[in-house]
PDB file of N, CA and C in Angstrom:
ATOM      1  N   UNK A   1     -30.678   1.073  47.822  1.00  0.00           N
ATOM      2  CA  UNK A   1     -29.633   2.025  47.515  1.00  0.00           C
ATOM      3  C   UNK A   1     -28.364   1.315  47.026  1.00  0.00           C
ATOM      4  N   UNK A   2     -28.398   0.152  47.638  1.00  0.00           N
ATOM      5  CA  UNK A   2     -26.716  -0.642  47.029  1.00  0.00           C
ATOM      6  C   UNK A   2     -27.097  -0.936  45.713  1.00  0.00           C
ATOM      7  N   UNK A   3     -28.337  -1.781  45.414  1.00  0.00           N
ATOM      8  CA  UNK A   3     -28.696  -1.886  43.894  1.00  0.00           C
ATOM      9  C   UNK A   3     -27.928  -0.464  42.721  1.00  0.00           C
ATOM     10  N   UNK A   4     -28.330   0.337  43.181  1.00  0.00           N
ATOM     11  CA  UNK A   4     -28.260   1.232  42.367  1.00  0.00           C
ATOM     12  C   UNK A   4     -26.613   2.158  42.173  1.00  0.00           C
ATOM     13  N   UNK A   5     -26.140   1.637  43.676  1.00  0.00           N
ATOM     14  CA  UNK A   5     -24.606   1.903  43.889  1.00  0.00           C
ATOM     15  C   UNK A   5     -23.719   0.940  42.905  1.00  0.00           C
ATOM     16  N   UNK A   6     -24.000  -0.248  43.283  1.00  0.00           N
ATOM     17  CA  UNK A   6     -23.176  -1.126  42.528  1.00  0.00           C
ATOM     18  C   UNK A   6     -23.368  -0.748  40.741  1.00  0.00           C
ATOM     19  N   UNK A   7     -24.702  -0.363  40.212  1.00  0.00           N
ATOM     20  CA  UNK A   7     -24.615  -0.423  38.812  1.00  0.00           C
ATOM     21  C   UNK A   7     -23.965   0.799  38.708  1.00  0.00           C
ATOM     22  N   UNK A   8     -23.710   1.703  39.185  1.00  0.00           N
ATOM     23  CA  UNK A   8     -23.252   3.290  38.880  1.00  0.00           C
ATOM     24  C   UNK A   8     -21.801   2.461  39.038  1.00  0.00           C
ATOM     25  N   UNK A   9     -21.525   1.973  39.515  1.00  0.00           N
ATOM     26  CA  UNK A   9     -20.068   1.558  40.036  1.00  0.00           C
ATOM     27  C   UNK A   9     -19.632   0.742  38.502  1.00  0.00           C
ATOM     28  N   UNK A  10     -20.230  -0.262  38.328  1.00  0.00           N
ATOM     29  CA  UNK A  10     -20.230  -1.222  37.088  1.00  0.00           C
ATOM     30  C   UNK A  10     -20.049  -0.485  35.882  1.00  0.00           C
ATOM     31  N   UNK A  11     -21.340   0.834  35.656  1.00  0.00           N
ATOM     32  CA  UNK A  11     -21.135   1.609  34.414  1.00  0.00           C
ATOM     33  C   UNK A  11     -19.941   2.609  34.332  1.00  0.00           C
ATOM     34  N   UNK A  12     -19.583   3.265  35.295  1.00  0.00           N
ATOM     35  CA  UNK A  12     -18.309   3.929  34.944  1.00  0.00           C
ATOM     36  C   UNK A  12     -16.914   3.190  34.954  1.00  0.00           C
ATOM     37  N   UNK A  13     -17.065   1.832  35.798  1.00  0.00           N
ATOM     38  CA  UNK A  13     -16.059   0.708  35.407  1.00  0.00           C
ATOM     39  C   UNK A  13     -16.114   0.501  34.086  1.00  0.00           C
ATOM     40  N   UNK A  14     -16.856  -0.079  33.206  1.00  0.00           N
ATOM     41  CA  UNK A  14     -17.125  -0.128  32.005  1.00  0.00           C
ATOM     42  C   UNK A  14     -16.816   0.945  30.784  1.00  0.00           C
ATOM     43  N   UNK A  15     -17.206   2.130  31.659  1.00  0.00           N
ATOM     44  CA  UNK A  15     -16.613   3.730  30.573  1.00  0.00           C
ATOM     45  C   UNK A  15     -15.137   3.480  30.992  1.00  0.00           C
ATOM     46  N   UNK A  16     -14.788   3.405  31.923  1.00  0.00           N
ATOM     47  CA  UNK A  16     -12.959   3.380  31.584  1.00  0.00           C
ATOM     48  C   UNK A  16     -12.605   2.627  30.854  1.00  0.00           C
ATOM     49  N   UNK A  17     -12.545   1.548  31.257  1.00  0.00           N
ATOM     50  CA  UNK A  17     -12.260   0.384  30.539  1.00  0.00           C
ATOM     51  C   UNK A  17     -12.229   0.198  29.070  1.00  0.00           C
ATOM     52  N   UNK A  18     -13.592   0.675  28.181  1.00  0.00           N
ATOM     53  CA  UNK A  18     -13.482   0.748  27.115  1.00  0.00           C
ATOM     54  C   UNK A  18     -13.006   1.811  26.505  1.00  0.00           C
ATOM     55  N   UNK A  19     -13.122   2.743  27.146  1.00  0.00           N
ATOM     56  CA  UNK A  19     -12.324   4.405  26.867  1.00  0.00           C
ATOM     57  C   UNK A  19     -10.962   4.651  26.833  1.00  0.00           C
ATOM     58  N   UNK A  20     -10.527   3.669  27.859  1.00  0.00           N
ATOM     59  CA  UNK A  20      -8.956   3.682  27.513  1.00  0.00           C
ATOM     60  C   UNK A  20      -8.252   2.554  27.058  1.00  0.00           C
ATOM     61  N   UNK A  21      -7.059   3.672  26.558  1.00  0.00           N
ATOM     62  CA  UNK A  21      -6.236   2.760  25.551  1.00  0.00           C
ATOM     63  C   UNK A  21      -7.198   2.594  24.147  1.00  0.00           C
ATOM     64  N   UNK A  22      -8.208   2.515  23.502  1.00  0.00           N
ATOM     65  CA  UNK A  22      -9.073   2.260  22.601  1.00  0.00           C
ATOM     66  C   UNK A  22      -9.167   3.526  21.528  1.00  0.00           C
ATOM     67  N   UNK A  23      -7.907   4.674  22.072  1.00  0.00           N
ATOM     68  CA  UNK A  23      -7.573   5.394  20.658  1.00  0.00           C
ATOM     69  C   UNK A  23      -8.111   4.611  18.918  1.00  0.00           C
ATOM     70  N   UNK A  24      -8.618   5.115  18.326  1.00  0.00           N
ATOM     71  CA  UNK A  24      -8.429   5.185  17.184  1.00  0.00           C
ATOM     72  C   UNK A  24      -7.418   5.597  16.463  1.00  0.00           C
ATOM     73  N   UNK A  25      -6.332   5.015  15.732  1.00  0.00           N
ATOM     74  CA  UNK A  25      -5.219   5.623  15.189  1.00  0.00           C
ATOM     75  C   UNK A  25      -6.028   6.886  13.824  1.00  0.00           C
ATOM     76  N   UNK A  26      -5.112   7.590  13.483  1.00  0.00           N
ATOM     77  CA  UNK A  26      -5.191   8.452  13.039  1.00  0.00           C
ATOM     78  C   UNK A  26      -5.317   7.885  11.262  1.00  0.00           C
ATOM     79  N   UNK A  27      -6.562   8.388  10.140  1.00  0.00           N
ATOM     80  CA  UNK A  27      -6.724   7.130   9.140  1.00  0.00           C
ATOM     81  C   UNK A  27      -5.466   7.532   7.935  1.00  0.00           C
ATOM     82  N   UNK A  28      -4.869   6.200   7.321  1.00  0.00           N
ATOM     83  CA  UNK A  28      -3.806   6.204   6.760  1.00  0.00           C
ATOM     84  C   UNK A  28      -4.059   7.053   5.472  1.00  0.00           C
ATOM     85  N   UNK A  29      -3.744   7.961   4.588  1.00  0.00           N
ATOM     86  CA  UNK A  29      -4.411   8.451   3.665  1.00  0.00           C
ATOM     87  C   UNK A  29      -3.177   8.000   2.469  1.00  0.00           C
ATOM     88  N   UNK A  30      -3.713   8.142   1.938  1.00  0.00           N
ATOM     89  CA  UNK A  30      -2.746   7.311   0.175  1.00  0.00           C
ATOM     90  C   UNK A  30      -2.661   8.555  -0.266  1.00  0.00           C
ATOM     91  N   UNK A  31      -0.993   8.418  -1.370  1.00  0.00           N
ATOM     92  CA  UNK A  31      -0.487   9.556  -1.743  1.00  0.00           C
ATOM     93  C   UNK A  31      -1.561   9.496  -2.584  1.00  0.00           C
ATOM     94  N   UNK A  32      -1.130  11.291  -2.812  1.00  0.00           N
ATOM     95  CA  UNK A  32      -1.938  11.094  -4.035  1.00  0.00           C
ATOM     96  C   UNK A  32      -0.923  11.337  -5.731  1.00  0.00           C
ATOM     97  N   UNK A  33      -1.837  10.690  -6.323  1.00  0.00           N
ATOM     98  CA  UNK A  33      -1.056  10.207  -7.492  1.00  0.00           C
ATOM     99  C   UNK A  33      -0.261  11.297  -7.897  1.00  0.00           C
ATOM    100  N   UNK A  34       0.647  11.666  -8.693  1.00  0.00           N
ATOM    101  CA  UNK A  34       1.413  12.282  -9.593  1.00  0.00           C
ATOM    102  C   UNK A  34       0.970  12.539 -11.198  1.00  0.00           C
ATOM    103  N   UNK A  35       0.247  13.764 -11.071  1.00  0.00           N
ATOM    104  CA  UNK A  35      -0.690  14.081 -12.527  1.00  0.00           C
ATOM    105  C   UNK A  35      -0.001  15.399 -13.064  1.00  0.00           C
ATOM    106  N   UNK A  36       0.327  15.135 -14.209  1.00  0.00           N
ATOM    107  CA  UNK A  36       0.817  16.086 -15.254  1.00  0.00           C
ATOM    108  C   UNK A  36       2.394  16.116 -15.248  1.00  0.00           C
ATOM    109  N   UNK A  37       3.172  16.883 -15.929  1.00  0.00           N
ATOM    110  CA  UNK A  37       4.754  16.691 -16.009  1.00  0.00           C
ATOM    111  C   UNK A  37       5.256  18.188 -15.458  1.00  0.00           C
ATOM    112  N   UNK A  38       5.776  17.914 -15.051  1.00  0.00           N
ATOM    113  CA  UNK A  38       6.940  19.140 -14.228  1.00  0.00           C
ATOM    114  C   UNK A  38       6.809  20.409 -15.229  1.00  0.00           C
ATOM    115  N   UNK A  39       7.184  21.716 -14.753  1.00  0.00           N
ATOM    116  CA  UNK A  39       7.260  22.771 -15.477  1.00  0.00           C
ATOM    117  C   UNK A  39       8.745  22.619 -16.061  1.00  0.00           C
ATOM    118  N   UNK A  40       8.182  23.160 -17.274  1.00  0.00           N
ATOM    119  CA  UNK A  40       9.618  22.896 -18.745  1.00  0.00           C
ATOM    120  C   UNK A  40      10.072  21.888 -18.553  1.00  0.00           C
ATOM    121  N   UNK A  41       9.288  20.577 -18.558  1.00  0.00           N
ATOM    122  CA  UNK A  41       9.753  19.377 -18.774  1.00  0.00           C
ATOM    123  C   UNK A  41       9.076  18.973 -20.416  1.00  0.00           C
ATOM    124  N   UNK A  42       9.684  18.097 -21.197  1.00  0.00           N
ATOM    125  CA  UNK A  42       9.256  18.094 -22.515  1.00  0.00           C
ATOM    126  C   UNK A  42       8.094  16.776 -22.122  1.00  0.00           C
ATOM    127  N   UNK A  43       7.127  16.943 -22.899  1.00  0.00           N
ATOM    128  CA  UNK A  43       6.475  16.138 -23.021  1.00  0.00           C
ATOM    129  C   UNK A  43       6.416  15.143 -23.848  1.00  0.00           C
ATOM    130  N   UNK A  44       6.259  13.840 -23.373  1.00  0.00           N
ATOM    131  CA  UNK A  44       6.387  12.429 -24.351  1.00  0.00           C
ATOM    132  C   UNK A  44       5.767  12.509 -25.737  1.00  0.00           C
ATOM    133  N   UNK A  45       6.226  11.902 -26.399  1.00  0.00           N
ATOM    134  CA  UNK A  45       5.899  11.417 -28.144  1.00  0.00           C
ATOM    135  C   UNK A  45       4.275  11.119 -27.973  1.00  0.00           C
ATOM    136  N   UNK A  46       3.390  11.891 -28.815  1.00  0.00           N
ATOM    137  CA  UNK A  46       2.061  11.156 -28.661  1.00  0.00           C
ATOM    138  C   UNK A  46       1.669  11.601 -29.931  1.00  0.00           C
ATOM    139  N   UNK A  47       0.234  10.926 -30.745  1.00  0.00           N
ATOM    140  CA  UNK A  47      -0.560  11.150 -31.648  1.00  0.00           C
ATOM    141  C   UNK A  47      -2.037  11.106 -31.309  1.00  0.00           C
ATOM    142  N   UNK A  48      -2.822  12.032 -31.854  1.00  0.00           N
ATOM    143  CA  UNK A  48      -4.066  12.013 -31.439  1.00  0.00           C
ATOM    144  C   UNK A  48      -4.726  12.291 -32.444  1.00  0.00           C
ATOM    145  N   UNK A  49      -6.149  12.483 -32.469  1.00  0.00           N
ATOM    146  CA  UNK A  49      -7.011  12.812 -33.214  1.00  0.00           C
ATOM    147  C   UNK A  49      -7.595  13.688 -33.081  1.00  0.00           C
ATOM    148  N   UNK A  50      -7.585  15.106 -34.304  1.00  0.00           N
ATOM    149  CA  UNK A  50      -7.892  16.252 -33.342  1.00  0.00           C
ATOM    150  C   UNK A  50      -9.250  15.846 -33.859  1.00  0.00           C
ATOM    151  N   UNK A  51     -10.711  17.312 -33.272  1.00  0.00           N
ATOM    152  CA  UNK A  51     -12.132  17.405 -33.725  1.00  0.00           C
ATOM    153  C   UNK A  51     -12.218  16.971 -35.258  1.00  0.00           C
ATOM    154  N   UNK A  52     -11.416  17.230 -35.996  1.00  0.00           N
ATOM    155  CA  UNK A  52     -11.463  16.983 -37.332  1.00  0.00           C
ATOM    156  C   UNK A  52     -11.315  15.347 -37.691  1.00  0.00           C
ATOM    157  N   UNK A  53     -10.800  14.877 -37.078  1.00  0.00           N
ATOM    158  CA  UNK A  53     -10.543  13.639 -37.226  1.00  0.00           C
ATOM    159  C   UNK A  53      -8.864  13.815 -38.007  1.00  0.00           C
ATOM    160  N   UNK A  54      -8.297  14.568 -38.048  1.00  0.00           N
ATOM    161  CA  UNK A  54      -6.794  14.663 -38.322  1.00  0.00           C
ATOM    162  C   UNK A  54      -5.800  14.144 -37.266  1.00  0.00           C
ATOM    163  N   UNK A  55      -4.994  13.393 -37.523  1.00  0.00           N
ATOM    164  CA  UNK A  55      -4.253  13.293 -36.875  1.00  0.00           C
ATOM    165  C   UNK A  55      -2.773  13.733 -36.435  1.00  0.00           C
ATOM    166  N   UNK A  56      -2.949  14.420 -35.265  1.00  0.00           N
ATOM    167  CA  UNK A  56      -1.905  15.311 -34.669  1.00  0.00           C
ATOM    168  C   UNK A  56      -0.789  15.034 -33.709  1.00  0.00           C
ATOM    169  N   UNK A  57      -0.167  14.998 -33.736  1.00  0.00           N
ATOM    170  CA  UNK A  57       1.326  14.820 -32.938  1.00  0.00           C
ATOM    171  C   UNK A  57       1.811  16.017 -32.152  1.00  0.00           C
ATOM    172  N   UNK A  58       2.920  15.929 -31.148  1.00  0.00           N
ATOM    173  CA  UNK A  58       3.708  17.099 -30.778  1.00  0.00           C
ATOM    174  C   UNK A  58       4.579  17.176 -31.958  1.00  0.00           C
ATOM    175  N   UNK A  59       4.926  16.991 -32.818  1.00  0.00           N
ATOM    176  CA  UNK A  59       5.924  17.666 -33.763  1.00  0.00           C
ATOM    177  C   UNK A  59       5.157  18.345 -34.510  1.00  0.00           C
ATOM    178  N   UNK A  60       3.672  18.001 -35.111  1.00  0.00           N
ATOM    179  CA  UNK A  60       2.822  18.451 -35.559  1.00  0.00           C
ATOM    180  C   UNK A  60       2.296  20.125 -35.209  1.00  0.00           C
ATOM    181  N   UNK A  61       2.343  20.159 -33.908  1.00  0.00           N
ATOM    182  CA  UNK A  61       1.692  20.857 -32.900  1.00  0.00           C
ATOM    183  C   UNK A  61       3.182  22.361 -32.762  1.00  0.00           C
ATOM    184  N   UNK A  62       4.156  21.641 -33.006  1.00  0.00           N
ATOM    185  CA  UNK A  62       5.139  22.635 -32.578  1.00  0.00           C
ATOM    186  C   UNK A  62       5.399  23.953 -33.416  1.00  0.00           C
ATOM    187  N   UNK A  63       5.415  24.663 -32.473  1.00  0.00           N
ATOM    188  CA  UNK A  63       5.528  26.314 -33.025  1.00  0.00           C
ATOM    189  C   UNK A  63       6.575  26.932 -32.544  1.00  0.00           C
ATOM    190  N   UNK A  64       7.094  27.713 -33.125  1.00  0.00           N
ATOM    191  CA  UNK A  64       8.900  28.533 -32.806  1.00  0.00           C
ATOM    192  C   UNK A  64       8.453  28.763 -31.551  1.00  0.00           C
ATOM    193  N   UNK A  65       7.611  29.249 -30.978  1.00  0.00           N
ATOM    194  CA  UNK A  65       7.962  29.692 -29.352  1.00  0.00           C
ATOM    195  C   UNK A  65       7.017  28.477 -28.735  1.00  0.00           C
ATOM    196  N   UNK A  66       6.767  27.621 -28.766  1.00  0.00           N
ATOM    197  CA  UNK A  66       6.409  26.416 -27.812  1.00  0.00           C
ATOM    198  C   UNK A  66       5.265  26.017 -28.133  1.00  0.00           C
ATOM    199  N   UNK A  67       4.802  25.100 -27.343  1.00  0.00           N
ATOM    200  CA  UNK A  67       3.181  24.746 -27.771  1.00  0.00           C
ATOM    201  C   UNK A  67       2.366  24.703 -26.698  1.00  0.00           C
ATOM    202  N   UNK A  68       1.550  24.827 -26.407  1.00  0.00           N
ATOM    203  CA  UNK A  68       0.236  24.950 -25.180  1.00  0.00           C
ATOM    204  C   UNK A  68      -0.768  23.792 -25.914  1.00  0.00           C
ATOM    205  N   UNK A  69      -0.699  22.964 -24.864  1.00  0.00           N
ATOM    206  CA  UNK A  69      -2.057  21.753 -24.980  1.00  0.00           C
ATOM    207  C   UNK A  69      -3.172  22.065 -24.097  1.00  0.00           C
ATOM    208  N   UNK A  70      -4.103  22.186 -25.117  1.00  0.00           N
ATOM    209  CA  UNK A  70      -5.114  21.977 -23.689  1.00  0.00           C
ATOM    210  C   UNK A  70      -6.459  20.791 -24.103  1.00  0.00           C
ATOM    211  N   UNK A  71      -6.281  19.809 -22.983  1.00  0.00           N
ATOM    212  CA  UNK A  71      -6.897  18.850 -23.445  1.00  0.00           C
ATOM    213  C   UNK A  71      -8.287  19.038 -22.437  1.00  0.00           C
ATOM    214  N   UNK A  72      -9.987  19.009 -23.129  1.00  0.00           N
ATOM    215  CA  UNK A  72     -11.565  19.360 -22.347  1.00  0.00           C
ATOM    216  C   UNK A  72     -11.857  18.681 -22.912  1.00  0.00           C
ATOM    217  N   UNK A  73     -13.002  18.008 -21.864  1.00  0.00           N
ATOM    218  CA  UNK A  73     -13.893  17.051 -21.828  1.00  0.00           C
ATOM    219  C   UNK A  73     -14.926  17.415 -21.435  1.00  0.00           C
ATOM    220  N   UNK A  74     -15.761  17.438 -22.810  1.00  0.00           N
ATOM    221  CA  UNK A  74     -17.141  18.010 -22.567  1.00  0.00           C
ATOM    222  C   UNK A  74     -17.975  17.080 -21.496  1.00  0.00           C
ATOM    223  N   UNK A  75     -19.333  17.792 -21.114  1.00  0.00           N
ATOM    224  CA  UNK A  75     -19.543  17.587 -20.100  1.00  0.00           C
ATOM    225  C   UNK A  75     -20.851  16.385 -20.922  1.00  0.00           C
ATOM    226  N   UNK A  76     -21.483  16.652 -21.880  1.00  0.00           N
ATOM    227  CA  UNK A  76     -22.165  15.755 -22.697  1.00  0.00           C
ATOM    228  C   UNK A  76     -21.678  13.827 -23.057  1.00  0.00           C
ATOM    229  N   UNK A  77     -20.191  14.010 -22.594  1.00  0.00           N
ATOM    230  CA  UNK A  77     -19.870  12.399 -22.744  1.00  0.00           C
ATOM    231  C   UNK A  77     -20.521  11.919 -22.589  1.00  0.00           C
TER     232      UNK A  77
END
């Protein structure tokens, strides 16, 4: 009976022991990046190539009441 006292004694010595204090901190998570530009913020100088193979600019692109980009990426890349 002591055999079996002492290991019951040993194993829950052992569950404290490693149980406490042995928190895991909480995991650090990374910002996440900053994608796209603010509402009614102007967007930077760029040139591209539209489907046509023309090449297009925002001055290109601009229309009396504003311009809407929308840039898709087919799923075939």
């Amino acid at each position: 009976m002591k055999p079996q006292f002492a290991i019951l004694c040993f194993s829950l010595f052992g569950l404290f022991v490693f149980a406490g204090g042995q928190e895991t901190p909480p995991p650090t998570q990374p910002a996440e990046p900053v994608l796209g530009l603010d509402s009614g913020s102007a967007a930077p100088a760029f040139t591209l190539s539209d489907q046509f193979g023309h090449q297009q600019s925002n001055e290109t692109l601009k229309g009396s009441k504003g311009t809407v980009l929308l840039f898709f990426r087919s799923a075939d890349w």
